[in-house]
Protein backbone atom coordinates (compact mmCIF):
# COMPACT_ATOMS: atom_id res chain seq x y z
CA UNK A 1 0.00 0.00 0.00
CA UNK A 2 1.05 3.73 0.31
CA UNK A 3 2.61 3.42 3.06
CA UNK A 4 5.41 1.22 1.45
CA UNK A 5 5.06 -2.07 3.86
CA UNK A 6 2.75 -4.00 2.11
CA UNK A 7 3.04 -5.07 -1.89
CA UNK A 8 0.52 -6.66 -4.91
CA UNK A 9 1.03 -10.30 -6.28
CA UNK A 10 -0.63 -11.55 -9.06
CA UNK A 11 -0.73 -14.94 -11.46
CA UNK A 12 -1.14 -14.58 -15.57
CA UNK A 13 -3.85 -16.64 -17.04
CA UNK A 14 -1.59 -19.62 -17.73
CA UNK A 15 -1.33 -19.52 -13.54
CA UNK A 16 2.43 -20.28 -14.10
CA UNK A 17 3.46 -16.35 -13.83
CA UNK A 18 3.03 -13.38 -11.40
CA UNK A 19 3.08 -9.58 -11.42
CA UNK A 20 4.77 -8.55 -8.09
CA UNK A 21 5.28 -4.57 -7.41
CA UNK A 22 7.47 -3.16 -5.13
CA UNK A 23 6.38 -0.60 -2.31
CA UNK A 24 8.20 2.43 -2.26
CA UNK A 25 10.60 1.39 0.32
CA UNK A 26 12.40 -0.94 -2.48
CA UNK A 27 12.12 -4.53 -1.21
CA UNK A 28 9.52 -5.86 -3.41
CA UNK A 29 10.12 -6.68 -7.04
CA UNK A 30 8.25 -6.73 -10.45
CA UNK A 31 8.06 -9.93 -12.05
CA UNK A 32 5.76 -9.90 -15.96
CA UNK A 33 5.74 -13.09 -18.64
CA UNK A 34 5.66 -12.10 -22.05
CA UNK A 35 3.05 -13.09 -24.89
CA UNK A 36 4.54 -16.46 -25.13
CA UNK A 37 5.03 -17.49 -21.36
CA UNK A 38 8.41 -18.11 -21.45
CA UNK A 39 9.71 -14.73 -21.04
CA UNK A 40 9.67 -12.41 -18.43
CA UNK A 41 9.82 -8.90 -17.15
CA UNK A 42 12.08 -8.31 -13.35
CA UNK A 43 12.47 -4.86 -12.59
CA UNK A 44 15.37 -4.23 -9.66
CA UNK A 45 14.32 -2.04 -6.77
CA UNK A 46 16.42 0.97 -5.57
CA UNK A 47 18.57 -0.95 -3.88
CA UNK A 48 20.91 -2.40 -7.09
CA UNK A 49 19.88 -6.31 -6.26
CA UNK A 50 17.16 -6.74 -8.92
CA UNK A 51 17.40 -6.50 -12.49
CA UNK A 52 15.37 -6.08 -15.89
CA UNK A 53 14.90 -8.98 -18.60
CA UNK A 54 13.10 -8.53 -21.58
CA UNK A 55 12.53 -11.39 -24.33
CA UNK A 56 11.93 -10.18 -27.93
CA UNK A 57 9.34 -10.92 -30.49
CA UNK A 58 11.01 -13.78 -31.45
CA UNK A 59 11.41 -15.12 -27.61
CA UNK A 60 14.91 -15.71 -28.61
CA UNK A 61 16.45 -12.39 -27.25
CA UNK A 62 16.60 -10.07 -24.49
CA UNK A 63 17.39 -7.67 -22.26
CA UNK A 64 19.66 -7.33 -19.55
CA UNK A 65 19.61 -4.67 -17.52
CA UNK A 66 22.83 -4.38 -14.42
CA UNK A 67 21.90 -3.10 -11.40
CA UNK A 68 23.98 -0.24 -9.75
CA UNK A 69 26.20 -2.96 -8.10
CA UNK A 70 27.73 -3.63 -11.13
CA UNK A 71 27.04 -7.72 -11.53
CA UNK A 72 23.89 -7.36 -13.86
CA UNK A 73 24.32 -6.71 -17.80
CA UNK A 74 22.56 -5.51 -20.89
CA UNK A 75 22.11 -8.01 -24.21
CA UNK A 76 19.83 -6.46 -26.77
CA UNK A 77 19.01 -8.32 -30.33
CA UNK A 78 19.35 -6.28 -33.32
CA UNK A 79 16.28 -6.57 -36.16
CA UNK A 80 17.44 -9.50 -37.63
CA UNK A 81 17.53 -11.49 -34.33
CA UNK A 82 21.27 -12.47 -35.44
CA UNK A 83 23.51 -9.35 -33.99
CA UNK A 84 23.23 -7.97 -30.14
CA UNK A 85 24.61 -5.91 -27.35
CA UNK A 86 26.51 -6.09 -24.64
CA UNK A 87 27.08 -3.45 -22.06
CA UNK A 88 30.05 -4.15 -19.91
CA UNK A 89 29.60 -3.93 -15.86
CA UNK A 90 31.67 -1.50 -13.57
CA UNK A 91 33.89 -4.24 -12.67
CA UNK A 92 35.30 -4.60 -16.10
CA UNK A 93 33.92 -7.98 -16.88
CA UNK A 94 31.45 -7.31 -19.89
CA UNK A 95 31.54 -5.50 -22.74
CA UNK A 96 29.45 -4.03 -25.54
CA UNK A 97 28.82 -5.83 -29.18
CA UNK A 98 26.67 -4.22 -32.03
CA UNK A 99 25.73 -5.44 -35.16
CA UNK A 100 25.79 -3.45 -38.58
CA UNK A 101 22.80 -2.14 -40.66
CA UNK A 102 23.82 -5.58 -43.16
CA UNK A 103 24.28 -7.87 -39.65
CA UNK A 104 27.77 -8.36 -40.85
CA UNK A 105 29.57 -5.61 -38.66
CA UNK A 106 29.64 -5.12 -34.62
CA UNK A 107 30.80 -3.11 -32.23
CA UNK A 108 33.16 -4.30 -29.08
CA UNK A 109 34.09 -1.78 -26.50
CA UNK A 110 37.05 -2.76 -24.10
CA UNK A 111 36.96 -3.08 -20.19
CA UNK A 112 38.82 -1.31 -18.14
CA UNK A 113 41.40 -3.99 -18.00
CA UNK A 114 42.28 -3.86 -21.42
CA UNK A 115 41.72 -6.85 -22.71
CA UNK A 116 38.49 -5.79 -24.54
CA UNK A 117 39.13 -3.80 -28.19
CA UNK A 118 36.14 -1.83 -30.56
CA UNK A 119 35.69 -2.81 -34.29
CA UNK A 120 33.31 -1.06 -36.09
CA UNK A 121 32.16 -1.58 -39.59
CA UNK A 122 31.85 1.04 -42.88
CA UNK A 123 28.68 1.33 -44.37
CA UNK A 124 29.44 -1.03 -46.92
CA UNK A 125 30.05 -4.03 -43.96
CA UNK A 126 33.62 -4.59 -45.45
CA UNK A 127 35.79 -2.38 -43.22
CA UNK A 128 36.23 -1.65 -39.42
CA UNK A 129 37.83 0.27 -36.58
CA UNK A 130 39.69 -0.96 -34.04
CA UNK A 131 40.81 0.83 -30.87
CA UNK A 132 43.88 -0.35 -28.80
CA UNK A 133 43.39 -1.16 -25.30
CA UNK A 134 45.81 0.54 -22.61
CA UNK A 135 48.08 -2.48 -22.75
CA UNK A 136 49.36 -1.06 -26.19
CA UNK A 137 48.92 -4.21 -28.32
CA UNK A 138 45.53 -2.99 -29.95
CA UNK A 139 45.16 -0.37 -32.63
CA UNK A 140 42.98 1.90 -34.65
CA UNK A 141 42.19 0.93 -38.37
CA UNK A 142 39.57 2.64 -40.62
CA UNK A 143 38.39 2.66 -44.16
CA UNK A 144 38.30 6.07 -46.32
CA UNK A 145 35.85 6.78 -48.59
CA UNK A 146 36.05 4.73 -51.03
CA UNK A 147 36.62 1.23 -48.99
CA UNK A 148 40.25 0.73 -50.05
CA UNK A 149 42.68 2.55 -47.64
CA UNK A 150 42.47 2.69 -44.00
CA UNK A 151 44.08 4.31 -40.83
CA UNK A 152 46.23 2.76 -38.12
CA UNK A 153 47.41 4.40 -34.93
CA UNK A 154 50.66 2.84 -33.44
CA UNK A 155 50.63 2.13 -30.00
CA UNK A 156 52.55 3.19 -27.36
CA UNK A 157 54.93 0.82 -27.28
CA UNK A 158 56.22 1.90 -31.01
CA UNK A 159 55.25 -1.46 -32.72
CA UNK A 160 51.84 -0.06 -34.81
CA UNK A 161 51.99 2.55 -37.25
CA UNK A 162 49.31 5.10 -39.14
CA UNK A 163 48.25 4.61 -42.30
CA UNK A 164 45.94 6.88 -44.49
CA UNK A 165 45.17 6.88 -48.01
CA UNK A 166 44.63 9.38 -50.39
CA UNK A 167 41.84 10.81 -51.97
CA UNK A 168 42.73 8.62 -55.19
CA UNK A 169 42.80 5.76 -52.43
CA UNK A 170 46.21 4.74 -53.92
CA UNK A 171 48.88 6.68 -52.18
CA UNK A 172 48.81 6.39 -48.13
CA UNK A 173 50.57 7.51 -45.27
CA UNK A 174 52.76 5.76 -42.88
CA UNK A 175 54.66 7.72 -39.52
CA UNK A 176 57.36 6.06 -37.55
CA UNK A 177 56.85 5.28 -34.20
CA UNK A 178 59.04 6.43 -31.18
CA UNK A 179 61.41 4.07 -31.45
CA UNK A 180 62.60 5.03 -35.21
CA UNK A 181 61.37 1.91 -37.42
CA UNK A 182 58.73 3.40 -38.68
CA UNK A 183 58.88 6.25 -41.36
CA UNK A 184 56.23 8.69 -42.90
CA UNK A 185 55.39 8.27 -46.93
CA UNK A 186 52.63 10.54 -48.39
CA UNK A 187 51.48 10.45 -52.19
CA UNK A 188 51.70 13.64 -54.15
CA UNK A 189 48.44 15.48 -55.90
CA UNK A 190 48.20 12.43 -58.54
CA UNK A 191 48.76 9.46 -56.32
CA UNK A 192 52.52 8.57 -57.88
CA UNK A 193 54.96 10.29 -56.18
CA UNK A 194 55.05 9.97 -52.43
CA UNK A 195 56.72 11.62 -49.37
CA UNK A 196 58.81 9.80 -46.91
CA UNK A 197 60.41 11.35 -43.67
CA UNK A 198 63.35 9.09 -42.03
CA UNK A 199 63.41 8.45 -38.00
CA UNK A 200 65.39 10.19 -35.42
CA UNK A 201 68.19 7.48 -35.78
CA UNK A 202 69.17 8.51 -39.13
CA UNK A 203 68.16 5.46 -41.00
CA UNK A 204 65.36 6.93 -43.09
CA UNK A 205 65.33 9.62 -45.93
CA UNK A 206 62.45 12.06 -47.15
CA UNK A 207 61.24 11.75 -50.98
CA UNK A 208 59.22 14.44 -52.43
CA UNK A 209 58.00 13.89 -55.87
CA UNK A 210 57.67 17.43 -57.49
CA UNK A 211 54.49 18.69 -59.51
CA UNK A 212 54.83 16.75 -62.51
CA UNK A 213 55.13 13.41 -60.35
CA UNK A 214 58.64 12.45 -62.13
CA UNK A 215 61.13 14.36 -60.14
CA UNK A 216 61.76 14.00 -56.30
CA UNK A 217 63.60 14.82 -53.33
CA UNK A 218 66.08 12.94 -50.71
CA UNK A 219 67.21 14.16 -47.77
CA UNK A 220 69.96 12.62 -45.83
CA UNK A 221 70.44 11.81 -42.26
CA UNK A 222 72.51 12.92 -39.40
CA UNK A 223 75.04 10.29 -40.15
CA UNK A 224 76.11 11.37 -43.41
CA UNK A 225 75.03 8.41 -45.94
CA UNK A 226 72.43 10.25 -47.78
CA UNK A 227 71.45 13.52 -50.13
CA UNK A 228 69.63 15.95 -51.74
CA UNK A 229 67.96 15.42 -54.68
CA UNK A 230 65.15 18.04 -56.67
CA UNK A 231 64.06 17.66 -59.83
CA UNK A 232 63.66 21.23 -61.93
CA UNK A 233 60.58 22.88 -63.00
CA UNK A 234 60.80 20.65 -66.04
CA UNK A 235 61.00 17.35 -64.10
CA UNK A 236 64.31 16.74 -66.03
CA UNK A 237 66.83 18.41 -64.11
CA UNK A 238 68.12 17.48 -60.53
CA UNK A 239 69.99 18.71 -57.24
CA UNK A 240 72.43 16.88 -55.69
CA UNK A 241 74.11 18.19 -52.04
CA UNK A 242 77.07 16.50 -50.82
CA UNK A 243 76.99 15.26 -47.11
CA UNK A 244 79.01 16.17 -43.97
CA UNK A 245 81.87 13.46 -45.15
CA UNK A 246 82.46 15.63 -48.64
CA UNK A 247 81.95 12.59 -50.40
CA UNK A 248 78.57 13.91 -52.47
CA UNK A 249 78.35 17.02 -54.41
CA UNK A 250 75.78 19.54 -56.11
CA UNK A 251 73.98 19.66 -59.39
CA UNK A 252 71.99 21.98 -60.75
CA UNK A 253 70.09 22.24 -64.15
CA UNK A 254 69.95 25.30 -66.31
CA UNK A 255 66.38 26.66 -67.38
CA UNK A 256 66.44 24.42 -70.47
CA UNK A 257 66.97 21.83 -68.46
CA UNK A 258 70.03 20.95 -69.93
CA UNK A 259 72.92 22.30 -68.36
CA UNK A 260 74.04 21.93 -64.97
CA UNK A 261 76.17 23.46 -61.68
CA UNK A 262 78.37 20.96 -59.84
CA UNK A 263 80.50 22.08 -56.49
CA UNK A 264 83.50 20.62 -55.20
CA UNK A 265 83.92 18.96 -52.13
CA UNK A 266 85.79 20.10 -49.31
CA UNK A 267 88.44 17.43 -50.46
CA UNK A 268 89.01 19.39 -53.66
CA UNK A 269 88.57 16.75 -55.68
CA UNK A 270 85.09 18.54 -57.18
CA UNK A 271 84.58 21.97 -59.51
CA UNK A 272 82.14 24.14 -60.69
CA UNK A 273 80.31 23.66 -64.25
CA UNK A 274 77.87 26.16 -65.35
CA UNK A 275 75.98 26.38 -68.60
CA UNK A 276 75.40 29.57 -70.27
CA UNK A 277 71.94 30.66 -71.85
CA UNK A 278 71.73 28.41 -75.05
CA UNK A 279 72.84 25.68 -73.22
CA UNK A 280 75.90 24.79 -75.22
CA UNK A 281 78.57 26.75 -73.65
CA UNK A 282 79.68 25.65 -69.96
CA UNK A 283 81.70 27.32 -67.12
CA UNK A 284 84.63 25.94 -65.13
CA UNK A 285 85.86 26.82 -61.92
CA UNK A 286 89.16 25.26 -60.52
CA UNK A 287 88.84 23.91 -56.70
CA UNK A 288 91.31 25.08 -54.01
CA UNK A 289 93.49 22.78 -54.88
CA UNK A 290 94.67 24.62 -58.30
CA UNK A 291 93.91 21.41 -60.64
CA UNK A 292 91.03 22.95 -62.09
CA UNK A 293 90.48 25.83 -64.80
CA UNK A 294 87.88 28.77 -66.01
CA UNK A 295 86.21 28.42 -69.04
CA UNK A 296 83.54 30.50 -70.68
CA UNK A 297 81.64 29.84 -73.84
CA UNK A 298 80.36 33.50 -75.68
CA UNK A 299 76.97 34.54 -76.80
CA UNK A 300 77.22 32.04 -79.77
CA UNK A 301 78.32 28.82 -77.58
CA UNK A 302 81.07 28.46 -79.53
CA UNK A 303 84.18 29.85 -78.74
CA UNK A 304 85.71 29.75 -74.76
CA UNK A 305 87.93 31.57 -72.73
């Protein structure tokens, strides 16, 4: 009654279930079968110790409902009576699974001790994500646009990587983790020429390819092993810097992409070459070392001095 000590039983018409409600105190319970008598309906009082169930149309699912102690769940069919989900307690124990709008994807959150991960499906039902747990051996992967390329977060301990494609859905990225294996590579504008940065222990290089997608650039690392190389406007030409060891050297194309500058070395062992404007005559420039000579062509790029 209203005063909360006394509470309402009643049978269904098959006698073998009962309605029971609760007073407002919390002790009592509600108890309901569903159309086909083997379901039924609990509903937990305020205390947390009671719990909702809830067959569905098919009497093959239902619902799970955990109570505020943390022991109870929730398990909900999707349409199709295949997919379903799961809602994971406070303690960490459960976790959550959703089916796709095809019944081919799902969803899977982690607990709190890691050992859980989330994959979700596209809207096509052919790719997924997937989130790392705090243990570091899960990671993130998603489709773009068009279905083909994806992204993956590393984890912290530096083994995963990220990868995203281009708009074209052929070139991608790729960044090194914190431990240097990994390196960066990003496609240019038309999906041929491609980027890539080298880790902080010198073992990678960065490639550029330049506008026309032929010509590109390389960077060397701290220790010395690799260069510099840019294509010209043209995409025929290229640039070539020597390292710290003065074992590389410079080269430059004219604006007819014919010609080119070289620089000696610190050795002395390289010159200078410079076209002039037709591209026929050439300059010379002797190194330190006094080995080398001047020349210049005239207007006509025939004669020298």
């Amino acid at each position: 009654d209203d005063t909360g000590h006394r509470f309402i039983t009643d049978s269904d018409d098959t006698g073998h279930r009962f309605i029971t409600d609760s007073d407002d105190t919390g002790h009592g319970i509600i108890t309901d079968s569903d159309d086909t008598g083997r379901g039924f309906i609990t509903d937990s009082d305020d205390t947390g110790h009671g719990f909702i169930t809830d067959s569905n149309d098919t009497g093959h699912r239902f619902i799970t409902d955990s109570d505020d102690t943390g022991h109870g769940f929730i398990t909900d069919s999707d349409d199709t009576g295949r997919g379903f989900i799961t809602d994971s307690d406070d303690t960490g124990h459960r976790f959550i699974t959703d089916s796709d709008d095809t019944g081919h994807g799902f969803i899977t959150n982690s607990d709190y001790t890691g050992h859980r991960f989330i994959i979700d499906s596209d809207d096509t039902g052919h790719r997924f994500i997937t989130n790392r747990d705090d243990t570091g051996h899960r990671f993130i992967t998603d489709s773009d646009d068009t279905g083909h390329g994806f992204i993956t977060d590393h984890d912290d301990t530096g083994h995963g990587f990220i990868t995203d494609s281009d708009d074209t859905g052929h070139g991608l990225i790729t960044d090194s983790d914190v431990t240097g294996h990994g390196l960066i590579t990003d496609s240019d504008d038309t999906g041929h020429g491609f980027i890539t940065d080298s880790d902080d222990t010198g073992h990678g290089l960065i490639t550029g390819s330049d506008d026309t997608g032929h010509g590109l650039i390389t960077d060397s690392d701290d220790t010395g092993h690799w260069f510099i190389t840019n294509s010209d406007d043209t995409g025929h030409g290229l640039i070539t810097d020597s390292d710290d060891t003065g074992q590389r050297f410079i080269t430059d194309s004219d604006d007819t992409g014919h010609g080119f500058i070289t620089n000696s070395d610190d050795t002395g062992h390289r010159f200078i070459t410079n076209s002039d404007d037709t591209g026929h005559g050439l300059i010379t420039d002797s190194d330190d070392t006094g080995h080398g000579l001047i020349t210049d062509s005239d207007d006509t790029g025939h004669g020298l001095i």
